[in-house]
PDB file of N, CA and C in Angstrom:
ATOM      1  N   UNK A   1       8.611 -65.534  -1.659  1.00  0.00           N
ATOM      2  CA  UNK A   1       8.258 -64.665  -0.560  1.00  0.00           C
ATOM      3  C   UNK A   1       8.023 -65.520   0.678  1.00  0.00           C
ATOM      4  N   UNK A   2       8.817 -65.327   2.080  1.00  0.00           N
ATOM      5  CA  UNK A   2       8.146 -65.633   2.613  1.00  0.00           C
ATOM      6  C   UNK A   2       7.358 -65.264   3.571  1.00  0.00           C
ATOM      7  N   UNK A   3       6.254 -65.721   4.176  1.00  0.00           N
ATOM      8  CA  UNK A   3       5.457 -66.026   5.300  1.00  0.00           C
ATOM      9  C   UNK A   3       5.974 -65.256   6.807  1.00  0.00           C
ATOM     10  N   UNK A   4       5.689 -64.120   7.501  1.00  0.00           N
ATOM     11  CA  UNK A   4       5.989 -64.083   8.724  1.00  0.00           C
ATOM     12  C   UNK A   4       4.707 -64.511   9.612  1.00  0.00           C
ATOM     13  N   UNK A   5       5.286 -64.760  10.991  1.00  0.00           N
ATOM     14  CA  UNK A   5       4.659 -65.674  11.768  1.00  0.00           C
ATOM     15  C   UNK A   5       3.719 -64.756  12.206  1.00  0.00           C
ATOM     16  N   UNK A   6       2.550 -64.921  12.898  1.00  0.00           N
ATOM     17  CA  UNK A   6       1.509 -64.119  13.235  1.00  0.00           C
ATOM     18  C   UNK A   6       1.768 -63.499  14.618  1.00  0.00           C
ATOM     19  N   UNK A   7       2.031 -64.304  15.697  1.00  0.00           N
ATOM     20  CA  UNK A   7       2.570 -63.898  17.051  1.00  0.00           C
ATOM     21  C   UNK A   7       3.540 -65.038  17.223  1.00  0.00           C
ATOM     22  N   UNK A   8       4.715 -64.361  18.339  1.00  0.00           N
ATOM     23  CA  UNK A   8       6.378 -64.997  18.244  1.00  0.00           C
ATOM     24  C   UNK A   8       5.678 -66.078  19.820  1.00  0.00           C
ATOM     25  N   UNK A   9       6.621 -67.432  19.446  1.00  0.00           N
ATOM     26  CA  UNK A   9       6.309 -67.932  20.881  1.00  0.00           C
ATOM     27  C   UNK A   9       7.685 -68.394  21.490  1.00  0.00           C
ATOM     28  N   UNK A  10       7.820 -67.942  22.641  1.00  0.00           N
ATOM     29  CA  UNK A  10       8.575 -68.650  23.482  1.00  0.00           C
ATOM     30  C   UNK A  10       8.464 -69.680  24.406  1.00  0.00           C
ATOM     31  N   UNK A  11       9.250 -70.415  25.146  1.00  0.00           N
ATOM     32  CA  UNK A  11       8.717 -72.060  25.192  1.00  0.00           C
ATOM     33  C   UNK A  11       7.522 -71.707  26.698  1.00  0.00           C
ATOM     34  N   UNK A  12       7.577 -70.073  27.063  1.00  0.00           N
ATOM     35  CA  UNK A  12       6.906 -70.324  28.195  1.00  0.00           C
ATOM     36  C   UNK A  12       5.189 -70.150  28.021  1.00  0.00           C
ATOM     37  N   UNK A  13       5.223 -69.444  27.377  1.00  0.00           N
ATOM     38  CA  UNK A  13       3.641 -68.905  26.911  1.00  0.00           C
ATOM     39  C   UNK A  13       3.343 -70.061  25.979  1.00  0.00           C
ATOM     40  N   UNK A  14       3.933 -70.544  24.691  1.00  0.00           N
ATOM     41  CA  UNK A  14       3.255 -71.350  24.018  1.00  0.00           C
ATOM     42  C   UNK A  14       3.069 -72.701  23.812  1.00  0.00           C
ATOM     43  N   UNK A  15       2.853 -73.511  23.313  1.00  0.00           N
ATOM     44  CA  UNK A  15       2.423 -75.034  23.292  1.00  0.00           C
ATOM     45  C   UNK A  15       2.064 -74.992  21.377  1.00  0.00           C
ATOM     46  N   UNK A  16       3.497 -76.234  21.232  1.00  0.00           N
ATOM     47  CA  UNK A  16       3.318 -76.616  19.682  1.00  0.00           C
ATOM     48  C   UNK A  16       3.011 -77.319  19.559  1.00  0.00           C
ATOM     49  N   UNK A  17       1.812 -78.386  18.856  1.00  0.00           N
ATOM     50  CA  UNK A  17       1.454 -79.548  18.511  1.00  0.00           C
ATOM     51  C   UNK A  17       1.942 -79.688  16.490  1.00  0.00           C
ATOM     52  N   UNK A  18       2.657 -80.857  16.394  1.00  0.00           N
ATOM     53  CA  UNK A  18       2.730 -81.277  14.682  1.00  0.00           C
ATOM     54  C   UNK A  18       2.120 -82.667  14.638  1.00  0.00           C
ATOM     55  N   UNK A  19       1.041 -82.964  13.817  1.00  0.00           N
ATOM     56  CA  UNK A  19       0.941 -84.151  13.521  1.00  0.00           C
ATOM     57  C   UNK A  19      -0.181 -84.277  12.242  1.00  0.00           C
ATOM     58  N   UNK A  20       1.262 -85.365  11.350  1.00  0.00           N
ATOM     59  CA  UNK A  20       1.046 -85.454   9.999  1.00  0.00           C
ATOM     60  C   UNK A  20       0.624 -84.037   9.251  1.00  0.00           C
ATOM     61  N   UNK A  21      -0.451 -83.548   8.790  1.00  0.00           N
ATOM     62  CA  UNK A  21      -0.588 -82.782   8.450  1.00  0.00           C
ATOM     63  C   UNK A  21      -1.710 -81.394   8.791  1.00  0.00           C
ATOM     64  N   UNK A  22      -1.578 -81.752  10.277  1.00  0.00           N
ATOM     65  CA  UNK A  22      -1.998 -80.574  10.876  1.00  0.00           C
ATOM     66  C   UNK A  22      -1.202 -80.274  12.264  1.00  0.00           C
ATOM     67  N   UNK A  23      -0.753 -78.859  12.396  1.00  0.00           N
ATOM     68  CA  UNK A  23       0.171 -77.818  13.110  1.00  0.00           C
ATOM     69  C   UNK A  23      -0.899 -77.149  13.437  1.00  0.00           C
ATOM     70  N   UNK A  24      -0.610 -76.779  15.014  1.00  0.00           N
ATOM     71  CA  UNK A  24      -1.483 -76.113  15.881  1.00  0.00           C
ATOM     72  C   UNK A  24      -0.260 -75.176  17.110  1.00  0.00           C
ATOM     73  N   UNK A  25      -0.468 -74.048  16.859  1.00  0.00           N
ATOM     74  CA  UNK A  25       0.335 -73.312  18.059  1.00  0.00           C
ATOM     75  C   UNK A  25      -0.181 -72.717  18.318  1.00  0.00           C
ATOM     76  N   UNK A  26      -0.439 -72.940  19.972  1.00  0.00           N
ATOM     77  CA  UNK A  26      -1.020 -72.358  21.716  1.00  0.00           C
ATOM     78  C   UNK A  26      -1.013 -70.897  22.223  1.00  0.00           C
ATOM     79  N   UNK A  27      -1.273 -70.358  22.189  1.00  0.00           N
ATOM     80  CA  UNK A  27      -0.701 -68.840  23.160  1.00  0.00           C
ATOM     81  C   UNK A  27      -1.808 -68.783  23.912  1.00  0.00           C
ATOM     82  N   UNK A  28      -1.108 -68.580  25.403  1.00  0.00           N
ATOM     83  CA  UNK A  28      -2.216 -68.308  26.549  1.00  0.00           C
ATOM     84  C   UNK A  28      -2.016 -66.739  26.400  1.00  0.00           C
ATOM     85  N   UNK A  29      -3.965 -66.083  26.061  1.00  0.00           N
ATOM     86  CA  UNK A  29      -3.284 -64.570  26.605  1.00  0.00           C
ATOM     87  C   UNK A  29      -4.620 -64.077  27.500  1.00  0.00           C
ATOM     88  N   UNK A  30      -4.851 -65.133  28.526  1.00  0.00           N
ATOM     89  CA  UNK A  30      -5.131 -64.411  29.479  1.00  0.00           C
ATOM     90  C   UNK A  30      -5.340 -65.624  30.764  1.00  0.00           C
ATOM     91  N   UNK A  31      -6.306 -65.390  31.971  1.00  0.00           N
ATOM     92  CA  UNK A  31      -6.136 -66.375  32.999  1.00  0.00           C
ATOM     93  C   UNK A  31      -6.495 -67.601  32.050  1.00  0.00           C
ATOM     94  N   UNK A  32      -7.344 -67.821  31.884  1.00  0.00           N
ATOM     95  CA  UNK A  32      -7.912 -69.297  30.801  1.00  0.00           C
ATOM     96  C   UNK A  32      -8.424 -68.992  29.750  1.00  0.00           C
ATOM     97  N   UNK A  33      -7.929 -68.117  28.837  1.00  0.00           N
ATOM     98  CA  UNK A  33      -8.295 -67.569  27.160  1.00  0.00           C
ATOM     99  C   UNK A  33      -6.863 -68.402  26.606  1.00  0.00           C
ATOM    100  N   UNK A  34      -7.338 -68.966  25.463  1.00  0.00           N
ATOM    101  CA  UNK A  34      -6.102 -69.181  24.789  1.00  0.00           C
ATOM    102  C   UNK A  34      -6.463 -68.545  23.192  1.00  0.00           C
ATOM    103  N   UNK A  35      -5.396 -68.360  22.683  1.00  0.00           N
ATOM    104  CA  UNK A  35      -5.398 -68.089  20.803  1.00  0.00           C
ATOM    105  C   UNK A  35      -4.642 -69.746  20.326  1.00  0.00           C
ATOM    106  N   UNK A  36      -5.362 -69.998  19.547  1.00  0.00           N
ATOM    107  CA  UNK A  36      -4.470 -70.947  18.560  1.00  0.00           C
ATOM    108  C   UNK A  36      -4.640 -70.891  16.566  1.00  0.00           C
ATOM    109  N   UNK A  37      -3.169 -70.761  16.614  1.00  0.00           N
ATOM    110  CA  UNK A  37      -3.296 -70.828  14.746  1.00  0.00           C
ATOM    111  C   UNK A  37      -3.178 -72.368  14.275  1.00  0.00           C
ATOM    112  N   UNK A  38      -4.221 -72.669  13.746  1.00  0.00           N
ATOM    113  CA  UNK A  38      -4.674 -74.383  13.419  1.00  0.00           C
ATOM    114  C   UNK A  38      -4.478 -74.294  12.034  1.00  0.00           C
ATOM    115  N   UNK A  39      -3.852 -74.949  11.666  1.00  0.00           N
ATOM    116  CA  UNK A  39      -3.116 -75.508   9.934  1.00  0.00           C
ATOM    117  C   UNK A  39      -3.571 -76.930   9.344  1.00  0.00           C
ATOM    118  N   UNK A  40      -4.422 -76.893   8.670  1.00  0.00           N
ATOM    119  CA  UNK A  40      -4.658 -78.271   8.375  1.00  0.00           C
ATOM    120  C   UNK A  40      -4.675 -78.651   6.807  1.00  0.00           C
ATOM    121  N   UNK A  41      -3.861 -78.920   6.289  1.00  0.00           N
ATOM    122  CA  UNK A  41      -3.785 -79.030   4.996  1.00  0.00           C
ATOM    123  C   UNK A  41      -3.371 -77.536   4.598  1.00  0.00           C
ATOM    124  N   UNK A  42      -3.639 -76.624   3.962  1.00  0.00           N
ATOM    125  CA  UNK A  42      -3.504 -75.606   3.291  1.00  0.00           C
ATOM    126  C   UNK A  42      -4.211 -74.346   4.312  1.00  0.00           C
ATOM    127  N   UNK A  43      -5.082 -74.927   4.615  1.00  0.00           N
ATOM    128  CA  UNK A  43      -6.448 -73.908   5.426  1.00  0.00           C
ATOM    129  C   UNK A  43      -5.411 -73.590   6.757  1.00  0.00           C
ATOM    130  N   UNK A  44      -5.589 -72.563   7.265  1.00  0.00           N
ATOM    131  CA  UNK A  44      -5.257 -72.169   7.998  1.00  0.00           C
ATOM    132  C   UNK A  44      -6.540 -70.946   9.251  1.00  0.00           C
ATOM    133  N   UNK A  45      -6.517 -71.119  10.340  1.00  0.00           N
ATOM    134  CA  UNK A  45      -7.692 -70.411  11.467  1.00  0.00           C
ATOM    135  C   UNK A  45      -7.109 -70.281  12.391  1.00  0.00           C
ATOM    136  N   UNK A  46      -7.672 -68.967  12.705  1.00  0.00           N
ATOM    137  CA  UNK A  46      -7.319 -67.802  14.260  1.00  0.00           C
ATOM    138  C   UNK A  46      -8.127 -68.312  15.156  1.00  0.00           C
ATOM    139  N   UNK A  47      -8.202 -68.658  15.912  1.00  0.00           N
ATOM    140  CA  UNK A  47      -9.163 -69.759  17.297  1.00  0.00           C
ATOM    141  C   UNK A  47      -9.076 -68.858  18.055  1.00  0.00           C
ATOM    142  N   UNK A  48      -9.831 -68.457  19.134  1.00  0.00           N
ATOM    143  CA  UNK A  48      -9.589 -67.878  20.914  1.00  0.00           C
ATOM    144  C   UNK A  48     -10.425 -69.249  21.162  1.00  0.00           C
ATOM    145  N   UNK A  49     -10.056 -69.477  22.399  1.00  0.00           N
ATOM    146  CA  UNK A  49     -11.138 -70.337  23.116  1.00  0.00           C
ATOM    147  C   UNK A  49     -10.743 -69.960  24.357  1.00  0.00           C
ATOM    148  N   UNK A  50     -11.718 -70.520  25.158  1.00  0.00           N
ATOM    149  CA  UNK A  50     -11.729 -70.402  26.462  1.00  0.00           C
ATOM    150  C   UNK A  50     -12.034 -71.715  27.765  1.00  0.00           C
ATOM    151  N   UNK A  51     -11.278 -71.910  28.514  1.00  0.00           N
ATOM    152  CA  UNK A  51     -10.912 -72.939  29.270  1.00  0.00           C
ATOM    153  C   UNK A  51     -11.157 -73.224  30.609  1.00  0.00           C
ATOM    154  N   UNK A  52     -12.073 -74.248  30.954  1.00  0.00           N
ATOM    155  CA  UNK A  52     -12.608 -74.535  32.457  1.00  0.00           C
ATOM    156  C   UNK A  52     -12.629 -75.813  32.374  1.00  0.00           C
ATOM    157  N   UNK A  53     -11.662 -76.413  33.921  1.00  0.00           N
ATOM    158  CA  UNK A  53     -11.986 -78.070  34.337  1.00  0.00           C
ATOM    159  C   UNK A  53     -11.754 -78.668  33.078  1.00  0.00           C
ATOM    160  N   UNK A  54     -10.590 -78.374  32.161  1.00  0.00           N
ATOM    161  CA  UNK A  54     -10.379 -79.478  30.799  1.00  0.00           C
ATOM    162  C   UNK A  54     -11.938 -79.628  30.134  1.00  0.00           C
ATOM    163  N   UNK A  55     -12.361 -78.269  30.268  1.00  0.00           N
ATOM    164  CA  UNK A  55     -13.322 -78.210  28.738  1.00  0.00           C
ATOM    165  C   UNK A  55     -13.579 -76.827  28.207  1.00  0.00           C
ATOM    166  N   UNK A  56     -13.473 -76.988  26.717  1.00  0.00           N
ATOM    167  CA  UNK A  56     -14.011 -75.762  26.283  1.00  0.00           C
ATOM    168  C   UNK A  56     -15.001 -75.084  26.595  1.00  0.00           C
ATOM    169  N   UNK A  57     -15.055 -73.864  27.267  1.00  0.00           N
ATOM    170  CA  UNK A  57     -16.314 -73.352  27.539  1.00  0.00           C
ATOM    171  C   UNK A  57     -16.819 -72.350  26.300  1.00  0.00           C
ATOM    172  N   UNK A  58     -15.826 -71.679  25.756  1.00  0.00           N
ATOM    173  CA  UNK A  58     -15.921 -70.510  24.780  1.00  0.00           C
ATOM    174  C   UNK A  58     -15.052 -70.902  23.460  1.00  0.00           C
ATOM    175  N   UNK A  59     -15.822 -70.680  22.578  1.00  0.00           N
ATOM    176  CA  UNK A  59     -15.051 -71.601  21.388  1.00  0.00           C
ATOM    177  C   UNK A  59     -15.236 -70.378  20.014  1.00  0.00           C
ATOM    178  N   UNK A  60     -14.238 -69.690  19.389  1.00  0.00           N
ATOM    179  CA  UNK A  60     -14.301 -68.603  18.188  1.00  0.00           C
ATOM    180  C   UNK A  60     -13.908 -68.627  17.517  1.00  0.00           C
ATOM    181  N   UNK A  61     -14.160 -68.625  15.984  1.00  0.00           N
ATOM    182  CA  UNK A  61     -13.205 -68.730  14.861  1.00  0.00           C
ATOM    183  C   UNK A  61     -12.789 -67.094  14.148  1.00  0.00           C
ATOM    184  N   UNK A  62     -11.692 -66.705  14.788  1.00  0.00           N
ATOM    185  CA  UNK A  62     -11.978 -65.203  14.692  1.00  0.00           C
ATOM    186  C   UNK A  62     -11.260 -64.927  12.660  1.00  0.00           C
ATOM    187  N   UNK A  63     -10.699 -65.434  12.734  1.00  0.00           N
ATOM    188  CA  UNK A  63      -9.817 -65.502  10.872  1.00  0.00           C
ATOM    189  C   UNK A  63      -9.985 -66.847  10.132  1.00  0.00           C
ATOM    190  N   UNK A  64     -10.257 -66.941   9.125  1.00  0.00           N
ATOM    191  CA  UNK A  64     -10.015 -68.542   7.955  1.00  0.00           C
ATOM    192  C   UNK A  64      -9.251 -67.908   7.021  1.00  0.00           C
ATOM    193  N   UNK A  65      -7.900 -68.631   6.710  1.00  0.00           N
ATOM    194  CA  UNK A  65      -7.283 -68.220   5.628  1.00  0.00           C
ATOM    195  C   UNK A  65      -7.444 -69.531   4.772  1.00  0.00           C
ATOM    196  N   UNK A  66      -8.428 -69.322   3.134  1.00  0.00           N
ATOM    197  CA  UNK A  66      -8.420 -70.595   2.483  1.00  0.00           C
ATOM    198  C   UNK A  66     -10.329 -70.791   1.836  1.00  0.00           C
ATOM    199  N   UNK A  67     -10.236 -72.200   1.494  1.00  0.00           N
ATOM    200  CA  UNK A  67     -11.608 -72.156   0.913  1.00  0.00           C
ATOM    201  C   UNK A  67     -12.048 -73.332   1.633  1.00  0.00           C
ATOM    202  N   UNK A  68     -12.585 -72.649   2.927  1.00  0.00           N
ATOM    203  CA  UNK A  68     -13.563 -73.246   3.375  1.00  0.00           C
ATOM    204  C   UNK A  68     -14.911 -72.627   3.678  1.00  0.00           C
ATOM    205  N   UNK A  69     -15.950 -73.294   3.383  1.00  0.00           N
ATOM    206  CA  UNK A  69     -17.117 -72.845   3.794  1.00  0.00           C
ATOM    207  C   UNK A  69     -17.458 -73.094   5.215  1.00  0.00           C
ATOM    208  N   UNK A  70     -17.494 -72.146   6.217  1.00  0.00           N
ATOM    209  CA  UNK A  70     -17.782 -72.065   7.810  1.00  0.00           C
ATOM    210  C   UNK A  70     -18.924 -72.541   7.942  1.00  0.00           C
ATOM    211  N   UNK A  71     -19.224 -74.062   8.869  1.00  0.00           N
ATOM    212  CA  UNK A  71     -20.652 -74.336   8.815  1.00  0.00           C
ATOM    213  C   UNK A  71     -20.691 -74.501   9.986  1.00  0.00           C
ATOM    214  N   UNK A  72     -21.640 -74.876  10.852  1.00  0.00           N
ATOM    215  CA  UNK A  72     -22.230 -75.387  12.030  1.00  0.00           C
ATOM    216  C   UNK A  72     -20.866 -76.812  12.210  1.00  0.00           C
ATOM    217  N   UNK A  73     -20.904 -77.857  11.370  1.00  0.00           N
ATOM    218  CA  UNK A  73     -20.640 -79.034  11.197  1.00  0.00           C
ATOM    219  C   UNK A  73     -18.983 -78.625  11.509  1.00  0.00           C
ATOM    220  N   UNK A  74     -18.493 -78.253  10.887  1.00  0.00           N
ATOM    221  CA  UNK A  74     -16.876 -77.446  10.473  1.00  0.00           C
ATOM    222  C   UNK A  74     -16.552 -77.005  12.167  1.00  0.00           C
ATOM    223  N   UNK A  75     -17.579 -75.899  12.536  1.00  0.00           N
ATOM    224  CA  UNK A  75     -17.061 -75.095  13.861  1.00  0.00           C
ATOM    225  C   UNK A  75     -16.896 -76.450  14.843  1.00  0.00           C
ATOM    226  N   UNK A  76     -18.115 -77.842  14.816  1.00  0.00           N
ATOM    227  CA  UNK A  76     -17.732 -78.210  16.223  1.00  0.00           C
ATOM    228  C   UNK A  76     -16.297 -79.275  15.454  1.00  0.00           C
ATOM    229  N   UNK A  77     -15.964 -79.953  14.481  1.00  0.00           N
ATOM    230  CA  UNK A  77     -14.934 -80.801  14.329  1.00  0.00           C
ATOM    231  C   UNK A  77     -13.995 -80.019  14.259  1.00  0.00           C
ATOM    232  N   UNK A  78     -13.517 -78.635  14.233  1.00  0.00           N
ATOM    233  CA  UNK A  78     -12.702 -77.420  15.015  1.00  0.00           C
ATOM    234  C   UNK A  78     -12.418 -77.585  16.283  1.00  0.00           C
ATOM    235  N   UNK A  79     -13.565 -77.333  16.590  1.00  0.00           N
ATOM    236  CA  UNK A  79     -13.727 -77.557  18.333  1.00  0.00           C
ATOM    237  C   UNK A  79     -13.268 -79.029  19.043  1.00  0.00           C
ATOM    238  N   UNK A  80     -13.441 -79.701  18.123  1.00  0.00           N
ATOM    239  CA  UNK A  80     -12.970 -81.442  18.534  1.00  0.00           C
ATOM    240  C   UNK A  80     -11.346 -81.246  18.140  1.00  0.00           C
ATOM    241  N   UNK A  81     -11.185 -81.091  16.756  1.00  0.00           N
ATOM    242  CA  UNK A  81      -9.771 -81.133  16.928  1.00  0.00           C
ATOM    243  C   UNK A  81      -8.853 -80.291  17.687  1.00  0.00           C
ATOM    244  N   UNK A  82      -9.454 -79.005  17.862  1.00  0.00           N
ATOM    245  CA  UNK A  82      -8.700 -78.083  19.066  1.00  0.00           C
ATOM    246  C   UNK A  82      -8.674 -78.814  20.779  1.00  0.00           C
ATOM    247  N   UNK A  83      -9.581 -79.622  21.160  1.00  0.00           N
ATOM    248  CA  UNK A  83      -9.879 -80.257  22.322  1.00  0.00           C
ATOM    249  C   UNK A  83      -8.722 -81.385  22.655  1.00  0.00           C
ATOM    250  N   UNK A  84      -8.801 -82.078  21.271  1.00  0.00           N
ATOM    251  CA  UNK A  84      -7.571 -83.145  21.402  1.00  0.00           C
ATOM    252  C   UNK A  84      -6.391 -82.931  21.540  1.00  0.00           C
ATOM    253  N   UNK A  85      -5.868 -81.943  20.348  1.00  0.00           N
ATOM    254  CA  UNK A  85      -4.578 -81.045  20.546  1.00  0.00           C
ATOM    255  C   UNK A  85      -4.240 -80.476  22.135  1.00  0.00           C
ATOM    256  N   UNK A  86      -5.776 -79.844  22.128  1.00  0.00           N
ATOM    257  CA  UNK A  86      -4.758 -79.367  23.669  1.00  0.00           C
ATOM    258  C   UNK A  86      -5.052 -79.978  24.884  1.00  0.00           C
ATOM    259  N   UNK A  87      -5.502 -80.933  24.786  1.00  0.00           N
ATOM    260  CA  UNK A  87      -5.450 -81.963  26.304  1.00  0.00           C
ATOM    261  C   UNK A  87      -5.048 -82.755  25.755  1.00  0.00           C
ATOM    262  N   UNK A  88      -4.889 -83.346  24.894  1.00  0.00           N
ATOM    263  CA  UNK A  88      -4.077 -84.784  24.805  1.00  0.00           C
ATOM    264  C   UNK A  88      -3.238 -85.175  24.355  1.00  0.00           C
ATOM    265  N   UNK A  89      -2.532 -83.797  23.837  1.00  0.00           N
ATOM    266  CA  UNK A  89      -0.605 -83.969  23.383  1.00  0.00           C
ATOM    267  C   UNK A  89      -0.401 -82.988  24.023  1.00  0.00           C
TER     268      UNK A  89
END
């Protein structure tokens, strides 16, 4: 079976990051809201965040597909790896 994609991107709205074994794809859907689906190993998360002056201001984990336990610790190294992905590739 396979897998359909969650939302379609075209090269203008979205931003793909691959590296090693975590995939991250961008969708801006609003002035500075973004969605991103973050893949890291098996686990897979629905992100919104929100964006001012190259920093997260608003940070959400709206879906987890997988077995992770959501902690305090988890949301900000989320938040770190979503930060790097999208300012620095």
């Amino acid at each position: 079976m396979q897998q359909l994609k969650l939302f379609m991107c075209d090269n203008v709205s979205c931003k793909t990051v691959n590296i090693e074994s975590i995939a991250a794809a961008f969708r801006r859907v609003g002035d500075s809201t973004y969605e991103v689906i973050l893949e890291i190993n098996s686990n897979k998360f629905l992100i919104l965040f929100q964006t001012t002056m190259n920093k997260i201001e608003q940070f959400e984990v709206l879906a987890v597909k997988g077995f992770v336990s959501v902690s305090k610790n988890i949301l900000k190294t989320l938040k770190r790896i979503v930060y790097k992905l999208y300012f620095e590739y």
